[in-house]
PDB file of N, CA and C in Angstrom:
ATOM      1  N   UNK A   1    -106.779 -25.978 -97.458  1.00  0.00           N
ATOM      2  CA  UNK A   1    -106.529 -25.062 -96.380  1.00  0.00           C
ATOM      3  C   UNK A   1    -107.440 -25.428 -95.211  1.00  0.00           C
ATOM      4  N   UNK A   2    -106.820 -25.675 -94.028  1.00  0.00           N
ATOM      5  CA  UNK A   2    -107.532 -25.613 -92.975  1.00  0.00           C
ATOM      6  C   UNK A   2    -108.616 -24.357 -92.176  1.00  0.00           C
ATOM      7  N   UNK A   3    -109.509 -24.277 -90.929  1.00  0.00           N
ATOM      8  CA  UNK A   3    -110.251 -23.901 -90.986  1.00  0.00           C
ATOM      9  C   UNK A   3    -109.417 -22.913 -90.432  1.00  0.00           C
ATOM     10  N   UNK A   4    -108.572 -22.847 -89.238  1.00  0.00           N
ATOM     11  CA  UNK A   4    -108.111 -22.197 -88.348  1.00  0.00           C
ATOM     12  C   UNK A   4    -106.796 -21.097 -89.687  1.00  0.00           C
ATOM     13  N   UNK A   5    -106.420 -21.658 -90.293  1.00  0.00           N
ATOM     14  CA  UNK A   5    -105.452 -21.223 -91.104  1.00  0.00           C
ATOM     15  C   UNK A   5    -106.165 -20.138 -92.004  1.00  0.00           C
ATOM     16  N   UNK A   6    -107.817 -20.419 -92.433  1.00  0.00           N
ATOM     17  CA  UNK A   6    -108.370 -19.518 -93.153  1.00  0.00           C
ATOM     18  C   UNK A   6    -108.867 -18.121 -92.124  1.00  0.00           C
ATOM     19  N   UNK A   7    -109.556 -18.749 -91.187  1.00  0.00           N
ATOM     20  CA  UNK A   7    -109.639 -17.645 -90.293  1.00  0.00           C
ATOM     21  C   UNK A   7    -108.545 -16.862 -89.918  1.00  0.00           C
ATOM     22  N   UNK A   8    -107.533 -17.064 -89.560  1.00  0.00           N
ATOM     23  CA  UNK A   8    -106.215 -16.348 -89.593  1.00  0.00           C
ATOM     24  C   UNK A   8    -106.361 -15.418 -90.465  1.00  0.00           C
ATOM     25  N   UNK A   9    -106.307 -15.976 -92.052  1.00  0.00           N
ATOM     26  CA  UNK A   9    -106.016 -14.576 -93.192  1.00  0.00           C
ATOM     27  C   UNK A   9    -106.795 -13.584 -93.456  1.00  0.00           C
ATOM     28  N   UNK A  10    -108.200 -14.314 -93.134  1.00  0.00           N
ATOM     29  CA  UNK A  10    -109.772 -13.832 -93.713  1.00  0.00           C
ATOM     30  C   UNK A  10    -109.530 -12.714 -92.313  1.00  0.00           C
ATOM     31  N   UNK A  11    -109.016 -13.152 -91.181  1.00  0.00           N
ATOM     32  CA  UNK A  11    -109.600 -12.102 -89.916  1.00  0.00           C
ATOM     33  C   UNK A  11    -107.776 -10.816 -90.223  1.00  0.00           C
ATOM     34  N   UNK A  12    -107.169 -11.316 -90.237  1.00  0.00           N
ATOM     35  CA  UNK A  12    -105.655 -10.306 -90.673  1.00  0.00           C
ATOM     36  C   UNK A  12    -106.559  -9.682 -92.016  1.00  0.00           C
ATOM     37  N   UNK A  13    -106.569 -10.202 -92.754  1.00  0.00           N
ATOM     38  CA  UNK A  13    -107.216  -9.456 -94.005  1.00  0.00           C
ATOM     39  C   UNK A  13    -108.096  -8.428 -93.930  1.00  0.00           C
ATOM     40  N   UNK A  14    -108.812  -8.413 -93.265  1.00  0.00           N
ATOM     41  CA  UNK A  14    -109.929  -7.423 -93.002  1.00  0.00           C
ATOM     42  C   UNK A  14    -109.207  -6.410 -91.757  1.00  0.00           C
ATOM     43  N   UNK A  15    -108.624  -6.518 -91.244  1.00  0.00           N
ATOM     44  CA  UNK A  15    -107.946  -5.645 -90.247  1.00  0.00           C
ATOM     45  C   UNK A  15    -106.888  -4.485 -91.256  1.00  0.00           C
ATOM     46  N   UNK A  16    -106.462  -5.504 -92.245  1.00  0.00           N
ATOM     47  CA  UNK A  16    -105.110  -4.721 -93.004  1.00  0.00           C
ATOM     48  C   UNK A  16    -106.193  -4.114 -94.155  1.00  0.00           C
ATOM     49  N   UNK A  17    -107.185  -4.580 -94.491  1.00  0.00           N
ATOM     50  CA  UNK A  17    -107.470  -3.692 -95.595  1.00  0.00           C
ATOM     51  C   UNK A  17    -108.511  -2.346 -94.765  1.00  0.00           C
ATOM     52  N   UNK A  18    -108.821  -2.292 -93.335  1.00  0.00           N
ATOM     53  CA  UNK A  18    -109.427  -1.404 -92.632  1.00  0.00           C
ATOM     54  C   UNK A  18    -108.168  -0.222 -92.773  1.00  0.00           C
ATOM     55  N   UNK A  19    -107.426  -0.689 -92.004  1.00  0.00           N
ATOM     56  CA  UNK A  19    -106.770  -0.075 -92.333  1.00  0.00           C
ATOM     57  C   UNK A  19    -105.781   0.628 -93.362  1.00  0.00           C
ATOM     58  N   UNK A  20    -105.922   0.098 -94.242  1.00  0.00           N
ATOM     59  CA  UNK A  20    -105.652   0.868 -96.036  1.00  0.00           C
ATOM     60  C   UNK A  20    -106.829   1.643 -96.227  1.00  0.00           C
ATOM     61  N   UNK A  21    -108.179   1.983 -96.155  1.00  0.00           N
ATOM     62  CA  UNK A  21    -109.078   2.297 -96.174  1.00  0.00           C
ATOM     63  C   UNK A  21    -108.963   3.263 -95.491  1.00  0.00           C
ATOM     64  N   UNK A  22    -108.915   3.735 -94.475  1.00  0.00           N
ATOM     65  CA  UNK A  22    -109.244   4.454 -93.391  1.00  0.00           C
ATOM     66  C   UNK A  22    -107.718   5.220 -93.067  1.00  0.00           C
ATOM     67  N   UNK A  23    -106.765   5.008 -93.860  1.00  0.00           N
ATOM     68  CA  UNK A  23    -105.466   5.592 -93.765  1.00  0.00           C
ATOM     69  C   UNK A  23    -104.772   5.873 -92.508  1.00  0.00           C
ATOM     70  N   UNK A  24    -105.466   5.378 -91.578  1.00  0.00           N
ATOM     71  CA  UNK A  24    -104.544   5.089 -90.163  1.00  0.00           C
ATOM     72  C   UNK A  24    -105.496   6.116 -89.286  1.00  0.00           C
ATOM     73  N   UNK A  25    -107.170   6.739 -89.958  1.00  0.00           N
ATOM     74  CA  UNK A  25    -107.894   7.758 -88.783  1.00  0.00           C
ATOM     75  C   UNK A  25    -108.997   6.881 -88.352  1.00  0.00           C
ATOM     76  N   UNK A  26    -108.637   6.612 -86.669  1.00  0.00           N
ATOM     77  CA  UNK A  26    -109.597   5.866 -86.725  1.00  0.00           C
ATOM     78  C   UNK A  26    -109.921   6.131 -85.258  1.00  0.00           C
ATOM     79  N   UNK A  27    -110.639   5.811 -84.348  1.00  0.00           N
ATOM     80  CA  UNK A  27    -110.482   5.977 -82.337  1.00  0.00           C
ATOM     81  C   UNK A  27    -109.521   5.208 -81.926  1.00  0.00           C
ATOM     82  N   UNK A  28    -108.813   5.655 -80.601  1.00  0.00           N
ATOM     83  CA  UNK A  28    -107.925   5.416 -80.044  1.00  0.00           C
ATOM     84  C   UNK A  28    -108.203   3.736 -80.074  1.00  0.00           C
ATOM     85  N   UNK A  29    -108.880   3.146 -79.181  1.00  0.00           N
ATOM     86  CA  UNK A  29    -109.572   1.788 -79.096  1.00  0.00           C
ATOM     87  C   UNK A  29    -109.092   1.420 -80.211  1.00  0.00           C
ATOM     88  N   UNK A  30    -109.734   1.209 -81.183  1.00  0.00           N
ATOM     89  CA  UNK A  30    -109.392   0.640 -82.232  1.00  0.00           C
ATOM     90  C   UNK A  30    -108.048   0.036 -82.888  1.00  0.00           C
ATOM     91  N   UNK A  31    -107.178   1.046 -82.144  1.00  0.00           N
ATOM     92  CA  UNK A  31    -105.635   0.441 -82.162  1.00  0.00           C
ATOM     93  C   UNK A  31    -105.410  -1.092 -81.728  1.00  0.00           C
ATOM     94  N   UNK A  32    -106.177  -1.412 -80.852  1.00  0.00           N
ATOM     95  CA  UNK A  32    -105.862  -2.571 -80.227  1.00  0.00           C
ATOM     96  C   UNK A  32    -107.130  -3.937 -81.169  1.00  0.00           C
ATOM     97  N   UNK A  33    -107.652  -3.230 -82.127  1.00  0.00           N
ATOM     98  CA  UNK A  33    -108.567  -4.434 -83.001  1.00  0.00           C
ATOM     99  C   UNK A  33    -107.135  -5.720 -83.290  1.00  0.00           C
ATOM    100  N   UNK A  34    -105.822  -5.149 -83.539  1.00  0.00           N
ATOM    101  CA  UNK A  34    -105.272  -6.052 -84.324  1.00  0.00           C
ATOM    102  C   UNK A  34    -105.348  -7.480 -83.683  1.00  0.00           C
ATOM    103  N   UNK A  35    -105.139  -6.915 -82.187  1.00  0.00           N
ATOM    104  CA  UNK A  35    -105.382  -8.409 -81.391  1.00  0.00           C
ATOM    105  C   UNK A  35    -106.130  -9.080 -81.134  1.00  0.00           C
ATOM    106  N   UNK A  36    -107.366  -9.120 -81.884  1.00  0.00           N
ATOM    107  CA  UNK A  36    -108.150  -9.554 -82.364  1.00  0.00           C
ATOM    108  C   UNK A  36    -107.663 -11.146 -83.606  1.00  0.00           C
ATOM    109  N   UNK A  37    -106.501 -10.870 -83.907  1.00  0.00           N
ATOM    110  CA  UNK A  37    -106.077 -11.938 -84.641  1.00  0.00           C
ATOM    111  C   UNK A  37    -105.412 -13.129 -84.009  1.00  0.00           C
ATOM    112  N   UNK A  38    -105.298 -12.643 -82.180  1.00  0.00           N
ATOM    113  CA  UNK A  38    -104.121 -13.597 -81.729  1.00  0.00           C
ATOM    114  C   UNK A  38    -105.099 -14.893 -81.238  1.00  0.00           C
ATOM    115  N   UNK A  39    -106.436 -14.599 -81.525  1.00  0.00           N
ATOM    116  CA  UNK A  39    -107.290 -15.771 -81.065  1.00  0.00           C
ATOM    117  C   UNK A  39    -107.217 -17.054 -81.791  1.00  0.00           C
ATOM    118  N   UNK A  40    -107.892 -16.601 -83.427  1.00  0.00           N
ATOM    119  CA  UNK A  40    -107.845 -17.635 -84.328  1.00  0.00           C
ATOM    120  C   UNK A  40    -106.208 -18.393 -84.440  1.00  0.00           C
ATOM    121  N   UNK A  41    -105.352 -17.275 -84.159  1.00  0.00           N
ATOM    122  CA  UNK A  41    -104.085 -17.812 -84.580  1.00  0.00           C
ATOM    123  C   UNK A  41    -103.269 -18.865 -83.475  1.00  0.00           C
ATOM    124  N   UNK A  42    -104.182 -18.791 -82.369  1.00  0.00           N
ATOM    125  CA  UNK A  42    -103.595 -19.282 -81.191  1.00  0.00           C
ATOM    126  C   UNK A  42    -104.380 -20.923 -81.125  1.00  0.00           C
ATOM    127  N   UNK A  43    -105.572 -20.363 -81.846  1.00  0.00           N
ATOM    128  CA  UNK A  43    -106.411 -22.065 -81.748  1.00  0.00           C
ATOM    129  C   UNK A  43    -105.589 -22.562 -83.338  1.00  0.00           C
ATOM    130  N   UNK A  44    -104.959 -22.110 -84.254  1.00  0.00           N
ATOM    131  CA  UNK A  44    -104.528 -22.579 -85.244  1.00  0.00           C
ATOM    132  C   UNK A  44    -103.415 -23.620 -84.828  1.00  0.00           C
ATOM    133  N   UNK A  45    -102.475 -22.385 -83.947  1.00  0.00           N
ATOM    134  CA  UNK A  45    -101.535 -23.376 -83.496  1.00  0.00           C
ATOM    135  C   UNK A  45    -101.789 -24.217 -82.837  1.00  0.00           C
ATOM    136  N   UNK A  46    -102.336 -24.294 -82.027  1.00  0.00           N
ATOM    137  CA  UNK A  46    -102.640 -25.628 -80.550  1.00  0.00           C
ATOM    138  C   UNK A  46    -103.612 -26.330 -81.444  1.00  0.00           C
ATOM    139  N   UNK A  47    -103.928 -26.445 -82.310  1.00  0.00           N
ATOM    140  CA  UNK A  47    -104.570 -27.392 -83.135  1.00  0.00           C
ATOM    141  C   UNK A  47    -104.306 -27.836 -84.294  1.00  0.00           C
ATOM    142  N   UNK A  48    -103.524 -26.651 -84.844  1.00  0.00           N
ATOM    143  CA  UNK A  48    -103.069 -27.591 -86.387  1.00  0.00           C
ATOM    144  C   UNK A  48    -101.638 -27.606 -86.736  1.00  0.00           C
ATOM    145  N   UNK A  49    -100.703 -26.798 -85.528  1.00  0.00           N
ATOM    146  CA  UNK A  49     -99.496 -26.800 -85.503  1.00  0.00           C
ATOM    147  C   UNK A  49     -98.587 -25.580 -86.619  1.00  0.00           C
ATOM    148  N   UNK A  50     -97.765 -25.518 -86.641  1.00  0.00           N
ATOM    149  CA  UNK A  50     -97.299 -24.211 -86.943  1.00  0.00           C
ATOM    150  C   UNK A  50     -96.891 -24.981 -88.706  1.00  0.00           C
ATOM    151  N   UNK A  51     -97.181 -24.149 -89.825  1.00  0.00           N
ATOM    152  CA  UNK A  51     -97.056 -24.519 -91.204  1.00  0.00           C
ATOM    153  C   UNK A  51     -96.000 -23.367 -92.046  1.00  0.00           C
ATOM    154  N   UNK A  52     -95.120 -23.973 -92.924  1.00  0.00           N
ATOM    155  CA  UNK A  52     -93.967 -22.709 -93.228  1.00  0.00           C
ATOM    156  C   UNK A  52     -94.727 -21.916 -94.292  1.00  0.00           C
ATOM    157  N   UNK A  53     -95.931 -22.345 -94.579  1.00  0.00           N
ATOM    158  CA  UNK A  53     -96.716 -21.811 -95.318  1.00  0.00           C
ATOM    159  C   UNK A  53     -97.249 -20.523 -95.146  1.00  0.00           C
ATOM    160  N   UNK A  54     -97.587 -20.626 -93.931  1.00  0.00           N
ATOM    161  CA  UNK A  54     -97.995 -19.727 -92.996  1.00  0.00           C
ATOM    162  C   UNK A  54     -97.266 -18.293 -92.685  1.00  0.00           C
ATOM    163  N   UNK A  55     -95.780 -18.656 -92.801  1.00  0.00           N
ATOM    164  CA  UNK A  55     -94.877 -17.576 -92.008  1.00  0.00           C
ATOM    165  C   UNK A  55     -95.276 -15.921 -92.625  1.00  0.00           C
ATOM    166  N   UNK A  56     -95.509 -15.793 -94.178  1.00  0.00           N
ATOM    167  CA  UNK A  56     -96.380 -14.478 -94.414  1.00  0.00           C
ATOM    168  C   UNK A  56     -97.836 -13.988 -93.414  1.00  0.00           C
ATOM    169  N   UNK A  57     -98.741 -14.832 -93.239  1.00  0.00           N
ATOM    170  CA  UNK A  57     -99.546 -14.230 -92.154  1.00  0.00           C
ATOM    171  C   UNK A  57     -99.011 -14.086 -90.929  1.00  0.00           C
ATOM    172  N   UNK A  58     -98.124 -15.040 -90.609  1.00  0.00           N
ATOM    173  CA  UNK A  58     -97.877 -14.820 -89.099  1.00  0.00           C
ATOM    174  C   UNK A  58     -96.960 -13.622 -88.654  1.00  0.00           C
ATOM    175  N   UNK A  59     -96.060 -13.608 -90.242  1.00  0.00           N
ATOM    176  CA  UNK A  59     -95.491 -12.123 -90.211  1.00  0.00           C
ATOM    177  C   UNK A  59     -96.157 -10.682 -89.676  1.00  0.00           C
ATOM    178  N   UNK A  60     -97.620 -10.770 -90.801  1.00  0.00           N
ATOM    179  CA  UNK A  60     -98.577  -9.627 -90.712  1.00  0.00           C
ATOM    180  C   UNK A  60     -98.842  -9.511 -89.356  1.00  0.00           C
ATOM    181  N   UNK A  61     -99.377 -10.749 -88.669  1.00  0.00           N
ATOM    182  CA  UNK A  61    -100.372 -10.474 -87.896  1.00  0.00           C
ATOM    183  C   UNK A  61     -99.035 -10.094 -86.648  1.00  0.00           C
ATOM    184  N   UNK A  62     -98.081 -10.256 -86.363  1.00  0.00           N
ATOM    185  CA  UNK A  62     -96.921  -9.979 -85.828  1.00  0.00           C
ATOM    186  C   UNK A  62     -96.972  -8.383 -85.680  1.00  0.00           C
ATOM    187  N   UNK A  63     -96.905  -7.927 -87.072  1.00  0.00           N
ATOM    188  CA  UNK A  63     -96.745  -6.259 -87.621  1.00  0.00           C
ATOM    189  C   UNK A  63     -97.907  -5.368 -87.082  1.00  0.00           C
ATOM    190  N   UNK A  64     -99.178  -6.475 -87.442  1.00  0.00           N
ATOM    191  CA  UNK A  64    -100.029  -5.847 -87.002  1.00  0.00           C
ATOM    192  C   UNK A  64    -100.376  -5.588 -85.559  1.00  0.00           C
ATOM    193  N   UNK A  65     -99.824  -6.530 -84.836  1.00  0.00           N
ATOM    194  CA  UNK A  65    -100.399  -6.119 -83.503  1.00  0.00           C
ATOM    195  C   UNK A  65     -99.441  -5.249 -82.413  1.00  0.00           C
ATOM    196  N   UNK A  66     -98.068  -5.625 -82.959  1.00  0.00           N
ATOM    197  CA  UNK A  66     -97.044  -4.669 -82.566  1.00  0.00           C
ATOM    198  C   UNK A  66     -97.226  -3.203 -82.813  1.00  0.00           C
ATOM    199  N   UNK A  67     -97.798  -2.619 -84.102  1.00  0.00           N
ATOM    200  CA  UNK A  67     -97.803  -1.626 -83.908  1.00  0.00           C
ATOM    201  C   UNK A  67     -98.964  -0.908 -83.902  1.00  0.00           C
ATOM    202  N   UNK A  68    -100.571  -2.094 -83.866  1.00  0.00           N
ATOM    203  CA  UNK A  68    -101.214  -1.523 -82.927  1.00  0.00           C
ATOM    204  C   UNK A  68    -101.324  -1.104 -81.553  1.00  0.00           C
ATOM    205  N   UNK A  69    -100.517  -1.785 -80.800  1.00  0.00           N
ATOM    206  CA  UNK A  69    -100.031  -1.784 -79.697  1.00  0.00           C
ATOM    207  C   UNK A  69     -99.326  -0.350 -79.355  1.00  0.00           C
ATOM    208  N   UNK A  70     -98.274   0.339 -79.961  1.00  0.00           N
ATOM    209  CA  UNK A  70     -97.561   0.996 -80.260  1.00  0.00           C
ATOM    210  C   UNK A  70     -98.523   2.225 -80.272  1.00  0.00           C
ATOM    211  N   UNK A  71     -99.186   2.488 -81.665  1.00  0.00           N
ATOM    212  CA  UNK A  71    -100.174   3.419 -81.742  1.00  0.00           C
ATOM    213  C   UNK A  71    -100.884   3.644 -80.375  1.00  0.00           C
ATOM    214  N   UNK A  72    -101.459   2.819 -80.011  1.00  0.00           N
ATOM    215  CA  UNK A  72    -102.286   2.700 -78.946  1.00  0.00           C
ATOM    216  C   UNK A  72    -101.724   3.295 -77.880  1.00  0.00           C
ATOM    217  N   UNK A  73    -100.237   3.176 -77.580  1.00  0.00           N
ATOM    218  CA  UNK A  73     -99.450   3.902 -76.065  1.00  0.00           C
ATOM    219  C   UNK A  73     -98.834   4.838 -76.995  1.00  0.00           C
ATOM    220  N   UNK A  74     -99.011   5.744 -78.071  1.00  0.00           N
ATOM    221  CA  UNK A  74     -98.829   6.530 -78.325  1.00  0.00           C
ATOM    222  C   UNK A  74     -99.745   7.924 -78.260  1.00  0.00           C
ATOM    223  N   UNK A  75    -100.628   7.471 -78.965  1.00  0.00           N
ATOM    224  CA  UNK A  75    -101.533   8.194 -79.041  1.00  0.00           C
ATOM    225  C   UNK A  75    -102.788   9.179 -77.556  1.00  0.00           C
ATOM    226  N   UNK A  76    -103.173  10.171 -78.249  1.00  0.00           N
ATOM    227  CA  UNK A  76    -103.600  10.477 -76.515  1.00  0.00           C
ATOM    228  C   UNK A  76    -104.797  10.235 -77.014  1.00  0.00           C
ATOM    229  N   UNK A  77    -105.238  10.571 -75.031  1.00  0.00           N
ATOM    230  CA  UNK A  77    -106.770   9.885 -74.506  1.00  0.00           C
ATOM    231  C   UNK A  77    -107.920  10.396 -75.277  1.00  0.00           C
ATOM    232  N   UNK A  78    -107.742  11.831 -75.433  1.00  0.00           N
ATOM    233  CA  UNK A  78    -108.818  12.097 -75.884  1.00  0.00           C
ATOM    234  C   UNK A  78    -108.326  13.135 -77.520  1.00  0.00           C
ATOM    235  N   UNK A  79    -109.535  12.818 -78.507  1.00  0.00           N
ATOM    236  CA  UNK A  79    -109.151  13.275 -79.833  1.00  0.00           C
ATOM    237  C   UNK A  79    -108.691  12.561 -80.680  1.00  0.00           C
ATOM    238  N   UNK A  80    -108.487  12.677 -81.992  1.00  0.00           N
ATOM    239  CA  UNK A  80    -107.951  11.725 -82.858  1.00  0.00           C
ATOM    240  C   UNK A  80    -106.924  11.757 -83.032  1.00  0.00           C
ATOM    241  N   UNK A  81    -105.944  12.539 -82.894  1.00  0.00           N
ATOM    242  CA  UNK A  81    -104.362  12.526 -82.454  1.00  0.00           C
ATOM    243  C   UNK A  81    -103.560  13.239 -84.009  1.00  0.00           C
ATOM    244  N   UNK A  82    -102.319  12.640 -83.717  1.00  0.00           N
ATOM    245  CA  UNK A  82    -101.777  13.717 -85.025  1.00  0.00           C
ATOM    246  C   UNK A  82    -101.912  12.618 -86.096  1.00  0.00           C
ATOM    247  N   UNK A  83    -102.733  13.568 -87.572  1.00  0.00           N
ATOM    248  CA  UNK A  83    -102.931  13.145 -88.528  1.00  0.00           C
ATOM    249  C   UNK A  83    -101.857  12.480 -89.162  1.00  0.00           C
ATOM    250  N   UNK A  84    -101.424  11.659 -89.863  1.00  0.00           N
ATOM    251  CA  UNK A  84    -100.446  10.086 -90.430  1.00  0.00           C
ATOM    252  C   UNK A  84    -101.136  10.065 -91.762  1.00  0.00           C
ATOM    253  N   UNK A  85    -100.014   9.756 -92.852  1.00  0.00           N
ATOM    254  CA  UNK A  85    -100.137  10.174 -94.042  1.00  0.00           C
ATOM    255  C   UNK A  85    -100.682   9.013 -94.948  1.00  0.00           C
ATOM    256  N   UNK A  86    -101.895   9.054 -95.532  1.00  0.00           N
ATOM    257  CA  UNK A  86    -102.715   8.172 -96.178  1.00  0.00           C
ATOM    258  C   UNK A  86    -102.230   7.497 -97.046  1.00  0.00           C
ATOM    259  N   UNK A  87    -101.514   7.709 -97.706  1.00  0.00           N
ATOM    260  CA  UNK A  87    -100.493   7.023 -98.744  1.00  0.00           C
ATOM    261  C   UNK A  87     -99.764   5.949 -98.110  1.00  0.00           C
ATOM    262  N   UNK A  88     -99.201   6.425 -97.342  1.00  0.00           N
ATOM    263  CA  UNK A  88     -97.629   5.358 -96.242  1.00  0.00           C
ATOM    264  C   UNK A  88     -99.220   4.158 -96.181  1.00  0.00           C
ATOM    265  N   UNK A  89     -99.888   4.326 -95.628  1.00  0.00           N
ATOM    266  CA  UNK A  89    -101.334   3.175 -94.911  1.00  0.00           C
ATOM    267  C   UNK A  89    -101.976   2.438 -96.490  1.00  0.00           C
ATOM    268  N   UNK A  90    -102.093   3.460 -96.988  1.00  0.00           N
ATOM    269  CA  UNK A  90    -102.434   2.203 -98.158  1.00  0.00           C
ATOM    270  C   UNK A  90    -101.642   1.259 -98.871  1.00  0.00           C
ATOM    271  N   UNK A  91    -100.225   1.798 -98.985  1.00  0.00           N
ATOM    272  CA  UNK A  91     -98.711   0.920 -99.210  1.00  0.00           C
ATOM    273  C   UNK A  91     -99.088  -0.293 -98.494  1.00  0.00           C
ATOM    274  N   UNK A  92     -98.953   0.132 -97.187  1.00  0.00           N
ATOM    275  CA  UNK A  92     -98.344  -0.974 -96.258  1.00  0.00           C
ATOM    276  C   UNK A  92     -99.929  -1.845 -96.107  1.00  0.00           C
ATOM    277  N   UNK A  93    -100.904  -1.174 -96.402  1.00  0.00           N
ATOM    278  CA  UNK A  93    -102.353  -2.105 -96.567  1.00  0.00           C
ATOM    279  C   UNK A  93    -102.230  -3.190 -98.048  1.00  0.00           C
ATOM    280  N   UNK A  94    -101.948  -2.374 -98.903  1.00  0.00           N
ATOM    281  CA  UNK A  94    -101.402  -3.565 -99.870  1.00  0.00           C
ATOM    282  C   UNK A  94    -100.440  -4.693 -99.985  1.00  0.00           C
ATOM    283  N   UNK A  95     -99.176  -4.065 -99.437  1.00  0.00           N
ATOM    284  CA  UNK A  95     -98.197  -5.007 -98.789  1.00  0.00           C
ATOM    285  C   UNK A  95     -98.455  -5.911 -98.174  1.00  0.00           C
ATOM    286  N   UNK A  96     -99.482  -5.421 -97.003  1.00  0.00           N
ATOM    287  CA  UNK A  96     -99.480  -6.581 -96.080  1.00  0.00           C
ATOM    288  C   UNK A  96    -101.161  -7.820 -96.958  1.00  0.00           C
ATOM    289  N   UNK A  97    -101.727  -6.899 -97.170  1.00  0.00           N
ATOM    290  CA  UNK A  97    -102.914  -8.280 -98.108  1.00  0.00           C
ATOM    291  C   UNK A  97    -102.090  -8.969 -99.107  1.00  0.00           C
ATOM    292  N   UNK A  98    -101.342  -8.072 -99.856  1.00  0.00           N
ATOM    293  CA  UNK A  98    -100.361  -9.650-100.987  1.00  0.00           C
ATOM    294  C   UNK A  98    -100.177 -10.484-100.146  1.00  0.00           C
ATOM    295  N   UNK A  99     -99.409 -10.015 -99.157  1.00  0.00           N
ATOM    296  CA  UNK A  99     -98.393 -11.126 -98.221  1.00  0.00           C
ATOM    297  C   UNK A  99     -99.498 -12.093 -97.521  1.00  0.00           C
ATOM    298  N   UNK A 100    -100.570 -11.840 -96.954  1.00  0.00           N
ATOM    299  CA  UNK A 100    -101.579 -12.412 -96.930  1.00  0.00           C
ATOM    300  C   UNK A 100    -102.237 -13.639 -97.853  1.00  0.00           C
ATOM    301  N   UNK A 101    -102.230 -13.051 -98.698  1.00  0.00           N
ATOM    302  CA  UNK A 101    -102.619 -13.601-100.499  1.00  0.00           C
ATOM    303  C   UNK A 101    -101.731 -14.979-100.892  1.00  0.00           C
ATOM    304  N   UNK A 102    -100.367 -14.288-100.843  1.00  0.00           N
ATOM    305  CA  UNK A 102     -99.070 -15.464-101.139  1.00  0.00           C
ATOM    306  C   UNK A 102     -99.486 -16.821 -99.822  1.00  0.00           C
ATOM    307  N   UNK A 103     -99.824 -16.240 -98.947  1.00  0.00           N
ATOM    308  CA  UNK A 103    -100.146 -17.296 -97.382  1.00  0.00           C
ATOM    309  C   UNK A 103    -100.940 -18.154 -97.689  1.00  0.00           C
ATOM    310  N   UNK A 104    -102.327 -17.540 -98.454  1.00  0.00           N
ATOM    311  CA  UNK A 104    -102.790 -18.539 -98.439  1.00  0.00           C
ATOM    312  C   UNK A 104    -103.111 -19.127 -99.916  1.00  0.00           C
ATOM    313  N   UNK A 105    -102.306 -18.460-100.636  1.00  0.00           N
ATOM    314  CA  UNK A 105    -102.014 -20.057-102.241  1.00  0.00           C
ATOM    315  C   UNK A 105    -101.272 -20.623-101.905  1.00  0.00           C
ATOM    316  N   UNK A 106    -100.195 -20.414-100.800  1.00  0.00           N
ATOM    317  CA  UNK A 106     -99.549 -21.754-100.265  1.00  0.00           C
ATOM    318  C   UNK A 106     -99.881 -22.674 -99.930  1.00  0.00           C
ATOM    319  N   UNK A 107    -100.987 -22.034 -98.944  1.00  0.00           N
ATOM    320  CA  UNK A 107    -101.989 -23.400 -98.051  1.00  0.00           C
ATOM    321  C   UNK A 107    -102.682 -24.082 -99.094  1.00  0.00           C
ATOM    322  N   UNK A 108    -103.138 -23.200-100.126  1.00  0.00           N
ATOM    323  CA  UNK A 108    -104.343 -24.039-100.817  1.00  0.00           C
ATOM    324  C   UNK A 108    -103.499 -25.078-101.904  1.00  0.00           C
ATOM    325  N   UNK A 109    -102.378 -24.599-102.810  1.00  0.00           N
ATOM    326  CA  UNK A 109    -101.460 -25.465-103.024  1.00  0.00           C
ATOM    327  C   UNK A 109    -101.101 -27.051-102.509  1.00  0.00           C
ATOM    328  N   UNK A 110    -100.960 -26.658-101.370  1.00  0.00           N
ATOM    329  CA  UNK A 110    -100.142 -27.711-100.328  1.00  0.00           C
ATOM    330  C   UNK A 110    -101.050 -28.340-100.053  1.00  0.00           C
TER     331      UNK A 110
END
C-alpha cells in the first residue's frame, strides 16, 4: 500500500469512526472536518493515480463530505441543533469503516 492511499483510509477512518462515536452530536464547524479528507486524497491522485482498489474509500470519503456539507447548511448558527438518532450513526459508522477495511486489503493484497 502506498503512502497517500494509507493516509486516505487512516484520515476517512478516524472521521467515520468520530462519528459512530459521537452519534452525529457534535458543533456546527465540525460538519465540515470531512473535508479534511479531500487533501490526502487529492495528493493520492496527482501522484499515484486513481486504483479500482480504492473505489470503497473514495466512495466514503464522497459520503462523507457530501453530507457533511449538507449537515453543515442545514443546521443552525447557534446551538446544537435537532438531536439525530445514535443508532442510524453507528450503522453507517460501521458500514462505512468495513468499506474502508475491504479498501485497504485490496491495496495491501495488490
Amino acid at each position: 500500500m502506498r503512502l497517500f492511499e494509507a493516509l486516505v483510509i487512516v484520515v476517512a477512518g478516524q472521521i467515520v469512526l468520530a462519528g459512530a462515536v459521537m452519534g452525529g452530536h457534535w458543533p456546527r464547524w465540525t460538519n465540515l472536518l470531512p473535508l479534511a479528507c479531500l487533501a490526502p486524497l487529492a495528493a493520492h491522485l496527482a501522484i499515484g493515480g486513481y486504483r479500482w482498489q480504492m473505489i470503497p474509500a473514495y466512495l466514503v470519503i464522497a459520503a462523507l463530505c457530501m453530507s457533511g456539507v449538507y449537515r453543515y447548511a442545514r443546521s443552525p448558527r447557534h446551538g446544537h441543533g435537532a438531536r439525530e438518532r445514535r443508532g442510524l450513526w453507528l450503522l453507517l459508522g460501521i458500514a462505512g469503516f468495513l468499506m474502508l477495511l475491504a479498501s485497504a486489503a485490496a491495496g495491501i493484497v495488490t
